[in-house]
C-alpha atoms as a PDB file:
ATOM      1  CA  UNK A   1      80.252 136.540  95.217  1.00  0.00           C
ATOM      2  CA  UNK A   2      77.855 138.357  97.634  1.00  0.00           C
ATOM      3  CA  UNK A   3      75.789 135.167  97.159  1.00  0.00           C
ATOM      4  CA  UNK A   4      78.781 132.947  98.716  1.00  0.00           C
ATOM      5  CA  UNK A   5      79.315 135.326 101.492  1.00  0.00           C
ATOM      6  CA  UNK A   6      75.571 135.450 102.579  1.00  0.00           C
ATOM      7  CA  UNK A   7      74.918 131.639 102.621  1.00  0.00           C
ATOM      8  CA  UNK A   8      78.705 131.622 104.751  1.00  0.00           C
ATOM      9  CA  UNK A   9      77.227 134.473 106.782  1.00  0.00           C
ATOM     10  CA  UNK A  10      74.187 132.767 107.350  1.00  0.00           C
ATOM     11  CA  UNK A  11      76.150 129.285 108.357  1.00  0.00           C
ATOM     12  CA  UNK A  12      78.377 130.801 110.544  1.00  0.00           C
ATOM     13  CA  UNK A  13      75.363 132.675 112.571  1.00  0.00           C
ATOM     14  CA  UNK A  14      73.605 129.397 112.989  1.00  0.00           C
ATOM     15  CA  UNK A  15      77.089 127.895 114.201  1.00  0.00           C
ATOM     16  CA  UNK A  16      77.365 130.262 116.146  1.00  0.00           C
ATOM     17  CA  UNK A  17      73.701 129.830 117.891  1.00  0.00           C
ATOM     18  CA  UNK A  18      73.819 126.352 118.196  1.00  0.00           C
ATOM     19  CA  UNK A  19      76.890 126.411 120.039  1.00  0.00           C
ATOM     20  CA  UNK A  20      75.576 128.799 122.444  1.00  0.00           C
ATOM     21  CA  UNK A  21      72.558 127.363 123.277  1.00  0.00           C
ATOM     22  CA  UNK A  22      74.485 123.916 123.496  1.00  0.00           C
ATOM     23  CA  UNK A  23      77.026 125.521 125.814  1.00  0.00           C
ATOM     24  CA  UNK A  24      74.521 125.881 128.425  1.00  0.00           C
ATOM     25  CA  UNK A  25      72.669 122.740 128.332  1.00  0.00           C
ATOM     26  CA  UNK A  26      74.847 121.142 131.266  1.00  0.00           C
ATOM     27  CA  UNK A  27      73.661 124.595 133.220  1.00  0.00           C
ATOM     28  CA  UNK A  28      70.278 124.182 132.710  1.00  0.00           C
ATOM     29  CA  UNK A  29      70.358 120.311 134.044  1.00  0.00           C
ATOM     30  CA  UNK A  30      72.211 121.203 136.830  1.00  0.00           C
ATOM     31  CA  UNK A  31      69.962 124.233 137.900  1.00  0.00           C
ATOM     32  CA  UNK A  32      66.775 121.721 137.603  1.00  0.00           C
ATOM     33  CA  UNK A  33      68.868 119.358 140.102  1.00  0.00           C
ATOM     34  CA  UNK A  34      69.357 122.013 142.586  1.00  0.00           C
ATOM     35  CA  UNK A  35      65.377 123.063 142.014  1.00  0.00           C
ATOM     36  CA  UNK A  36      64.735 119.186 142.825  1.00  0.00           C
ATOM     37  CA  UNK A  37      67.037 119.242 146.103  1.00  0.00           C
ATOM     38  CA  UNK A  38      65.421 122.766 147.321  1.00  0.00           C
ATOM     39  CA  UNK A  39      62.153 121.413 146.531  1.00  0.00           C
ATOM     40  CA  UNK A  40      62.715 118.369 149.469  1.00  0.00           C
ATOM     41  CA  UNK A  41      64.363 121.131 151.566  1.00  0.00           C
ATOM     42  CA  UNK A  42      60.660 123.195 151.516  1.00  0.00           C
ATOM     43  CA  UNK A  43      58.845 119.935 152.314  1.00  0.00           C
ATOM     44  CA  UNK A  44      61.022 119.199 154.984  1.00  0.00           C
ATOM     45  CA  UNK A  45      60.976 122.548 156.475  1.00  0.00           C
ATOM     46  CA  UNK A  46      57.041 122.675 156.043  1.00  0.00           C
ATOM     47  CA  UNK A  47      56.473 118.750 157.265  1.00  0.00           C
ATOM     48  CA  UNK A  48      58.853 119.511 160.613  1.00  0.00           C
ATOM     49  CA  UNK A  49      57.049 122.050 161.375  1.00  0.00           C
ATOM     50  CA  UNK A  50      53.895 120.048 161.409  1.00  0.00           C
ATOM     51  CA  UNK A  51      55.463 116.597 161.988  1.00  0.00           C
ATOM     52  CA  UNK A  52      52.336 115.278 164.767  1.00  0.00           C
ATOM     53  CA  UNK A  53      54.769 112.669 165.839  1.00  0.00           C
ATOM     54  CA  UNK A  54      58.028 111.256 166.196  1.00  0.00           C
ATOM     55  CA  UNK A  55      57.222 108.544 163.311  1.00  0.00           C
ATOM     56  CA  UNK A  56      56.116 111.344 161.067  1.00  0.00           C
ATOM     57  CA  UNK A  57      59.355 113.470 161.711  1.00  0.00           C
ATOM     58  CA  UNK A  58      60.856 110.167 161.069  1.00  0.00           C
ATOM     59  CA  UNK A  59      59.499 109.962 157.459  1.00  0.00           C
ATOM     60  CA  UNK A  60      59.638 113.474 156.654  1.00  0.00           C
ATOM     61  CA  UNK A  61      63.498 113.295 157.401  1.00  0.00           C
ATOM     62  CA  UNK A  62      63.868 109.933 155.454  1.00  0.00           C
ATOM     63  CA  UNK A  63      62.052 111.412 152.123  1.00  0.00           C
ATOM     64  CA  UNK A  64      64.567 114.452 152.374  1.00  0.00           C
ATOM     65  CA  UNK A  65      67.343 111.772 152.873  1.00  0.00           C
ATOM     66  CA  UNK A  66      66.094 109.679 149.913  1.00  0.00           C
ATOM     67  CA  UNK A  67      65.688 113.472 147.547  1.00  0.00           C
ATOM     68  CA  UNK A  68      69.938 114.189 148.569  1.00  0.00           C
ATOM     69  CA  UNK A  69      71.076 110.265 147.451  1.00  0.00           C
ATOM     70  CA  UNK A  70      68.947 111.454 144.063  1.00  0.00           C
ATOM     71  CA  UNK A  71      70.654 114.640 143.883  1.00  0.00           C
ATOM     72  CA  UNK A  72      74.000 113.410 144.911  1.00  0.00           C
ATOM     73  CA  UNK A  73      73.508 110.500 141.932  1.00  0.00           C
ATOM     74  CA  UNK A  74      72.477 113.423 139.476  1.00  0.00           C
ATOM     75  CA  UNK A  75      75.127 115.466 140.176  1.00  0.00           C
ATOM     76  CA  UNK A  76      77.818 112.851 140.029  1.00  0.00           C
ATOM     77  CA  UNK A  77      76.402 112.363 136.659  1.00  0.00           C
ATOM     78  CA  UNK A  78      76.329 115.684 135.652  1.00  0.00           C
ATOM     79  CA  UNK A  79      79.790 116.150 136.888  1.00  0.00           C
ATOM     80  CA  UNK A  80      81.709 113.613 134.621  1.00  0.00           C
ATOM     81  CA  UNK A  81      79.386 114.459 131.629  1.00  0.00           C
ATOM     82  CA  UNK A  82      80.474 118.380 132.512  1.00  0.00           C
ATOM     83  CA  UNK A  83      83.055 119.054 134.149  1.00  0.00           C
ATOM     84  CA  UNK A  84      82.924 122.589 133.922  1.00  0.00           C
ATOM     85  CA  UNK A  85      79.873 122.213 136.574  1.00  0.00           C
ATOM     86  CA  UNK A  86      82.610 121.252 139.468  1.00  0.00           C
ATOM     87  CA  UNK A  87      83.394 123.820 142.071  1.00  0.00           C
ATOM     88  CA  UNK A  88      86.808 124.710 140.466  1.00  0.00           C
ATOM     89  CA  UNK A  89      84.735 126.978 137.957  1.00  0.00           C
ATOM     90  CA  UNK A  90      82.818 130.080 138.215  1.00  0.00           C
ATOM     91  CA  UNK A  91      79.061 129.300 137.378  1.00  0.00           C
ATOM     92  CA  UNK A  92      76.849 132.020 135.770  1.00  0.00           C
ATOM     93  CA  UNK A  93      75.208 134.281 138.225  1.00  0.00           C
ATOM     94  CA  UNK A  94      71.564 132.401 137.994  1.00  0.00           C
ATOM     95  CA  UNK A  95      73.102 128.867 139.468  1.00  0.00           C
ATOM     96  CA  UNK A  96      75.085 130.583 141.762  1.00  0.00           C
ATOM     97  CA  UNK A  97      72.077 132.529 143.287  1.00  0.00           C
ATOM     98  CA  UNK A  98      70.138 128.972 143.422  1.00  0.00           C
ATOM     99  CA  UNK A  99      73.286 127.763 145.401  1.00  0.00           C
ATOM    100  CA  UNK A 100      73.046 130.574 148.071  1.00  0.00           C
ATOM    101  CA  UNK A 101      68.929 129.645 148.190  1.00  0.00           C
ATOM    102  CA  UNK A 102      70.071 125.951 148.937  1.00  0.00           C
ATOM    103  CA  UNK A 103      72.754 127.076 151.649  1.00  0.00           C
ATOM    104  CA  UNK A 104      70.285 129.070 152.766  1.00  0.00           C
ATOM    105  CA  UNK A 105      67.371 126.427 153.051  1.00  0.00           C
ATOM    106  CA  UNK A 106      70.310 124.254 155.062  1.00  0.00           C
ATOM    107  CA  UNK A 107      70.436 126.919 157.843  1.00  0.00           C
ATOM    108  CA  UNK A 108      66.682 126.940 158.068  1.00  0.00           C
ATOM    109  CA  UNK A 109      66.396 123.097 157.943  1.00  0.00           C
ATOM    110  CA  UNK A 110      68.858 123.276 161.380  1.00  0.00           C
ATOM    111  CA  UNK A 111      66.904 125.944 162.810  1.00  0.00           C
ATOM    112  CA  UNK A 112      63.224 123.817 162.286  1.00  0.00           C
ATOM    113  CA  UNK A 113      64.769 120.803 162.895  1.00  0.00           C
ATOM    114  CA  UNK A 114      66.359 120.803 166.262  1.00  0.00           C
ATOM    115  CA  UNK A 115      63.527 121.827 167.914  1.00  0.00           C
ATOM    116  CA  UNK A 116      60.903 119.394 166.148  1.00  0.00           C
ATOM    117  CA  UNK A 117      63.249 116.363 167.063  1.00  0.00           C
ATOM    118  CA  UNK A 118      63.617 118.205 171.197  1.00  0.00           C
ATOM    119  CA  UNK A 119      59.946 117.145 171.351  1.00  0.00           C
ATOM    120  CA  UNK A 120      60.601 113.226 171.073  1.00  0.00           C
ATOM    121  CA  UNK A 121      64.221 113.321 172.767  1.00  0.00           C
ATOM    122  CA  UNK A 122      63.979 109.475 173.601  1.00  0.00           C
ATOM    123  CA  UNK A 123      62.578 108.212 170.065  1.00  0.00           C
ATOM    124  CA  UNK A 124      65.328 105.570 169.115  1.00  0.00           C
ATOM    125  CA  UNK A 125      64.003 105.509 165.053  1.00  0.00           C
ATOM    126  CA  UNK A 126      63.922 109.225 165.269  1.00  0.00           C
ATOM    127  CA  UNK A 127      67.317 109.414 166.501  1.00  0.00           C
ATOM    128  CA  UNK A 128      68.935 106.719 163.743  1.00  0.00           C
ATOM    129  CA  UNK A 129      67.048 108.715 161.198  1.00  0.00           C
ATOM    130  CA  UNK A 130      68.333 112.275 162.184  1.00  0.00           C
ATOM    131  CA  UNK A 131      72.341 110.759 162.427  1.00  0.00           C
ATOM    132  CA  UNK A 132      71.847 108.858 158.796  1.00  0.00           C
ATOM    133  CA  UNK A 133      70.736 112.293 157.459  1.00  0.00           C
ATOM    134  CA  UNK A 134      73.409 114.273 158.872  1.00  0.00           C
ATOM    135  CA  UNK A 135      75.943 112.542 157.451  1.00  0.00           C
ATOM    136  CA  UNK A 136      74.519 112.771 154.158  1.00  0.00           C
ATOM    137  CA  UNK A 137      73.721 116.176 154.366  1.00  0.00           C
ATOM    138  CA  UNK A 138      77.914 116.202 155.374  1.00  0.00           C
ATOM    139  CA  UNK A 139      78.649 114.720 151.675  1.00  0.00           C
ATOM    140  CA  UNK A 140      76.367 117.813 150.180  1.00  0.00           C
END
């Protein structure tokens, strides 16, 4: 009898792990998705800030564009495979402090931005580039 109970006891605990380790499997893909996207957000920040010319801007602005499609792809991914990842839900405390980072990295990205670009105000390319990017950083 205490045989039965301690090989149950023992299956249940392992149940029991595996289903909360599995649980947070969608969190854990998710938080590297958001590391990716605030990853291109500190390139962008640091290459703006040295951008030599309009053309480099240009690029630097264009590789950011190019990491948010990839997030935006992973994410839409993410959210049919989990829906518990949507916005409807509360997140645990770790992804929601990686989602302030990212808001916070958007403010910054405005405040290095505008300025970099007010050095090549006539740069047609530059221009293009910077209205493409806004409205994908809109559908963030």
């Amino acid at each position: 009898m205490k045989k039965r109970f301690f090989v149950g006891a023992i299956v249940t605990l392992f149940a029991l792990v595996m289903l909360i380790g599995c649980g947070q499997k969608h969190y854990s893909a998710y938080k590297s998705a958001l590391s990716d996207l605030i990853s291109a957000k500190e390139k962008l920040i640091s290459e703006a800030q040295s951008a030599p010319s309009a053309e480099a801007l240009a690029n630097a602005i264009k590789a950011y564009g190019a990491s948010i499609d990839a997030f935006k792809a992973k994410r839409a991914d993410l959210f049919v495979k989990y829906p518990q990842l949507t916005d409807r839900g509360p997140h645990p405390e770790d992804v929601n402090k990686i989602l302030e980072r990212s808001a916070g990295l958007e403010e910054k990205i405005d405040s290095v931005l505008i300025p970099a670009m007010e050095k090549y105000p006539n740069d047609a390319n530059l221009l293009s580039t910077w209205n493409e990017l806004v409205g994908k950083r809109a559908s963030l």
